[in-house]
C-alpha atoms as a PDB file:
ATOM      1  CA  UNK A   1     -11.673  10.398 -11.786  1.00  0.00           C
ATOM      2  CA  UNK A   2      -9.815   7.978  -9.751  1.00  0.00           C
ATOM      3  CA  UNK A   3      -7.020   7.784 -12.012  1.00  0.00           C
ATOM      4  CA  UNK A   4      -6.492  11.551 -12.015  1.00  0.00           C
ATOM      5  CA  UNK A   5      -6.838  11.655  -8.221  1.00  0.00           C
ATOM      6  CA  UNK A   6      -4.286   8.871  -7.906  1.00  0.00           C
ATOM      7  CA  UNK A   7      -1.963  10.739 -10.612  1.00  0.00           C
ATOM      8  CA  UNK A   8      -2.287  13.674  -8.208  1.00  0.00           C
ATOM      9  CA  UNK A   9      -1.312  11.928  -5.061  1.00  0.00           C
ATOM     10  CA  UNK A  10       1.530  10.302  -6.733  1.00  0.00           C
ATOM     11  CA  UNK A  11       2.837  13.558  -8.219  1.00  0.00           C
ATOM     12  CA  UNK A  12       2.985  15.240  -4.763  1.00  0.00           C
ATOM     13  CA  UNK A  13       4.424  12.070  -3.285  1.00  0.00           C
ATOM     14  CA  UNK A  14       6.824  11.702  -5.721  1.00  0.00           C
ATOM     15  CA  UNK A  15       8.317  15.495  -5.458  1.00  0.00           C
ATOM     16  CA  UNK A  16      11.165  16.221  -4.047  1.00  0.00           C
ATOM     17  CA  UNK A  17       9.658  18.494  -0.999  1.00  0.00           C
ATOM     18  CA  UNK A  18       7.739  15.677  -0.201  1.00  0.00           C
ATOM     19  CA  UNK A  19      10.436  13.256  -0.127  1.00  0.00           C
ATOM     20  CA  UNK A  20      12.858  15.443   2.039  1.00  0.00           C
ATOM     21  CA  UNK A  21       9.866  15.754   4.219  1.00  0.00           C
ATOM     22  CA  UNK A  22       9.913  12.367   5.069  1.00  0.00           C
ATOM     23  CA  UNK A  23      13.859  11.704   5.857  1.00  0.00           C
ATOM     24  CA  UNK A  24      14.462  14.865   7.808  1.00  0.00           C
ATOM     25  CA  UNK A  25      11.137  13.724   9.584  1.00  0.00           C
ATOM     26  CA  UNK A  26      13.205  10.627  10.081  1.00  0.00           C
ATOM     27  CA  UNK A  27      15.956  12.694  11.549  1.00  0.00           C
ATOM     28  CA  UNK A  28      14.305  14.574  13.734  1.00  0.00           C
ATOM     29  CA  UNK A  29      12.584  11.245  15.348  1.00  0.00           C
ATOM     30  CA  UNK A  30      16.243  10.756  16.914  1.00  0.00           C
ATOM     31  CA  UNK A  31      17.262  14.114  18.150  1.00  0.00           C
ATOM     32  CA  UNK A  32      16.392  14.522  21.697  1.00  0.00           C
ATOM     33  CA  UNK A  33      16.638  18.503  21.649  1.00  0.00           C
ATOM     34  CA  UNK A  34      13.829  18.773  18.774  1.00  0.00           C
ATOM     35  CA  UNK A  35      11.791  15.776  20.835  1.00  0.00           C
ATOM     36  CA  UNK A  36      11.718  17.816  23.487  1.00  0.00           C
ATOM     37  CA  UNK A  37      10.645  20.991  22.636  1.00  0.00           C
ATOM     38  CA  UNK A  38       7.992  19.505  20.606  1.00  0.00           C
ATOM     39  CA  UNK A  39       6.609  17.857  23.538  1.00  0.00           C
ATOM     40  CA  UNK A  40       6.818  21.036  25.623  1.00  0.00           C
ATOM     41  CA  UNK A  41       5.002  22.903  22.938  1.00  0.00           C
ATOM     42  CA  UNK A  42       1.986  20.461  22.594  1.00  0.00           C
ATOM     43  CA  UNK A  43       2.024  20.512  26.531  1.00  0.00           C
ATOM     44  CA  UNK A  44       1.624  24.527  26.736  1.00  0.00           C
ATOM     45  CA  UNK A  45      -0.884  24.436  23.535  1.00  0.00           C
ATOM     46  CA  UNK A  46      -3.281  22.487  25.466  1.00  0.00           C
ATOM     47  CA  UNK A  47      -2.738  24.631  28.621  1.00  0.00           C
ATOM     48  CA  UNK A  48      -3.060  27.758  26.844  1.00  0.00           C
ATOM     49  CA  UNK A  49      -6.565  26.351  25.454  1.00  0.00           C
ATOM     50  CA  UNK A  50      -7.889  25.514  28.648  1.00  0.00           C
ATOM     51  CA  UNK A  51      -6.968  28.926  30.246  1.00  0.00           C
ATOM     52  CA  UNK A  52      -5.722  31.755  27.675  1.00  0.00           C
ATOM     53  CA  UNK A  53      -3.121  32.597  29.865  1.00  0.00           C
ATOM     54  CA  UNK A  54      -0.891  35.462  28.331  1.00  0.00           C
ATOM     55  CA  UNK A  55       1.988  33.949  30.378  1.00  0.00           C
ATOM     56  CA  UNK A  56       1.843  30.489  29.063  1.00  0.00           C
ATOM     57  CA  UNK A  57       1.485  31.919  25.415  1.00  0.00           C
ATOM     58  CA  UNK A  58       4.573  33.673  26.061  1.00  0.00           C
ATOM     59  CA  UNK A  59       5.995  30.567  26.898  1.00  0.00           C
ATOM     60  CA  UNK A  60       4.849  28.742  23.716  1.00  0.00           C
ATOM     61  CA  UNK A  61       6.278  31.665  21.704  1.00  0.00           C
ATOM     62  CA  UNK A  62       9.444  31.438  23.231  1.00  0.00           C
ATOM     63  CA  UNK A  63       9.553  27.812  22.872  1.00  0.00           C
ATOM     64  CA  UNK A  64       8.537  28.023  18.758  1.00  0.00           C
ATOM     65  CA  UNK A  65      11.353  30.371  18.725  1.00  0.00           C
ATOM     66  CA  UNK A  66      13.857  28.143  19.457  1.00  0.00           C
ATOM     67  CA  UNK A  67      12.511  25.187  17.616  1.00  0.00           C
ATOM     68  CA  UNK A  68      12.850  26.997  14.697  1.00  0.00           C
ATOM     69  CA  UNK A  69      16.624  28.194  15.359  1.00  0.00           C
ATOM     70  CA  UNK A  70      17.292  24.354  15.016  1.00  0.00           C
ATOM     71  CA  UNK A  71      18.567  23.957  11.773  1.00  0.00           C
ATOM     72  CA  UNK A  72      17.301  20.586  11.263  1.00  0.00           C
ATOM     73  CA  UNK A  73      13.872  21.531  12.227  1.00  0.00           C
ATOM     74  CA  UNK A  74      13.427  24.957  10.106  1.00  0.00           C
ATOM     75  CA  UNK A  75      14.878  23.134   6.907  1.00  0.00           C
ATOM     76  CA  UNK A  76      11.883  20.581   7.484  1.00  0.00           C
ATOM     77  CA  UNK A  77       9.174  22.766   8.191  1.00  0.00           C
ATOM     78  CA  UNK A  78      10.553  25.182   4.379  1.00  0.00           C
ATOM     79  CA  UNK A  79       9.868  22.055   2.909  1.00  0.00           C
ATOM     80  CA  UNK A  80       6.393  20.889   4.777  1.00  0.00           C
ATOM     81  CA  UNK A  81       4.936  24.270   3.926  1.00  0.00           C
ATOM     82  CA  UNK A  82       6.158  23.454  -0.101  1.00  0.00           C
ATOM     83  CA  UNK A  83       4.087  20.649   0.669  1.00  0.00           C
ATOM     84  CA  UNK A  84       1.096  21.826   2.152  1.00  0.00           C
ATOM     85  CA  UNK A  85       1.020  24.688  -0.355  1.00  0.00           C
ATOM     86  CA  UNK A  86       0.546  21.830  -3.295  1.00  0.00           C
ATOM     87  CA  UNK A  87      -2.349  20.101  -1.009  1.00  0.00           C
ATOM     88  CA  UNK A  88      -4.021  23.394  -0.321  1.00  0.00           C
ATOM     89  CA  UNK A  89      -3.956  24.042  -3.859  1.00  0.00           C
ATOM     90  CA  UNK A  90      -5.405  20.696  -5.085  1.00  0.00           C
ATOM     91  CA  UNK A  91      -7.969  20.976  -2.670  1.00  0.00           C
ATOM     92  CA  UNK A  92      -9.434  24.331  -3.852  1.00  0.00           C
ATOM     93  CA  UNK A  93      -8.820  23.181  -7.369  1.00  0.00           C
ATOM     94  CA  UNK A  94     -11.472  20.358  -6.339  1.00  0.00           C
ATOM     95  CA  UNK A  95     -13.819  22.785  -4.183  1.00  0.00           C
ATOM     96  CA  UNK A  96     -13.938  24.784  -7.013  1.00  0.00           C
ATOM     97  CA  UNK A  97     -14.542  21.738  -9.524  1.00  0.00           C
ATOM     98  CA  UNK A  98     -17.281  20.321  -7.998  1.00  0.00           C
ATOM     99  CA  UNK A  99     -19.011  23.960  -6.984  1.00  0.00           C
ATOM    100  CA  UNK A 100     -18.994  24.888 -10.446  1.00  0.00           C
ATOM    101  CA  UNK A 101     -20.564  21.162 -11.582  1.00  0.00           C
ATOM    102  CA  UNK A 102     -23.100  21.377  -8.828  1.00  0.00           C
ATOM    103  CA  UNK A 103     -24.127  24.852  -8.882  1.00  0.00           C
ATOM    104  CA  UNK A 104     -24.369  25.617 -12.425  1.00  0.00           C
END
């Protein structure tokens, strides 16, 4: 079992969504503009939790707008959902596994 789980890491870590992941990630650590709107985002997220203010969620929308006009930033985020989308399915591949061996 270990051996398979291992083979499944290394498969996703090995792909080539995963590995453009990680050097636009790299990118993106040095340009200010994305920095910055990524900070202002988590800000407002945490405001808008605390109050549900239709203004600040405005705000945040706004603000995810324009992070995803940057180029940079929208070509990473294609690829992180490629990514995720290969996690998600592993996992229910698993949930579904071990419901079947325990339930039946």
């Amino acid at each position: 079992m270990d051996k398979a789980l291992d083979d499944v890491v290394k498969c996703i870590i090995n792909c080539n969504d995963y590995k453009k992941c990680i050097e636009l990630k790299e990118k993106m650590q040095t340009n200010e503009d994305i920095k910055i709107r990524v900070e202002q985002i988590k800000k407002l997220q945490k405001e808008y939790i605390k109050s549900t203010d239709e203004a600040i969620k405005l705000k945040l929308e706004t603000l995810e707008k324009e992070l995803m006009e940057i180029p940079l930033y929208a070509i990473y985020m294609q690829h992180l959902y490629k990514v995720n989308d290969m996690i998600n399915l592993v996992k229910d591949e698993l949930n579904d596994y071990f419901y079947k061996l325990l339930n039946e």
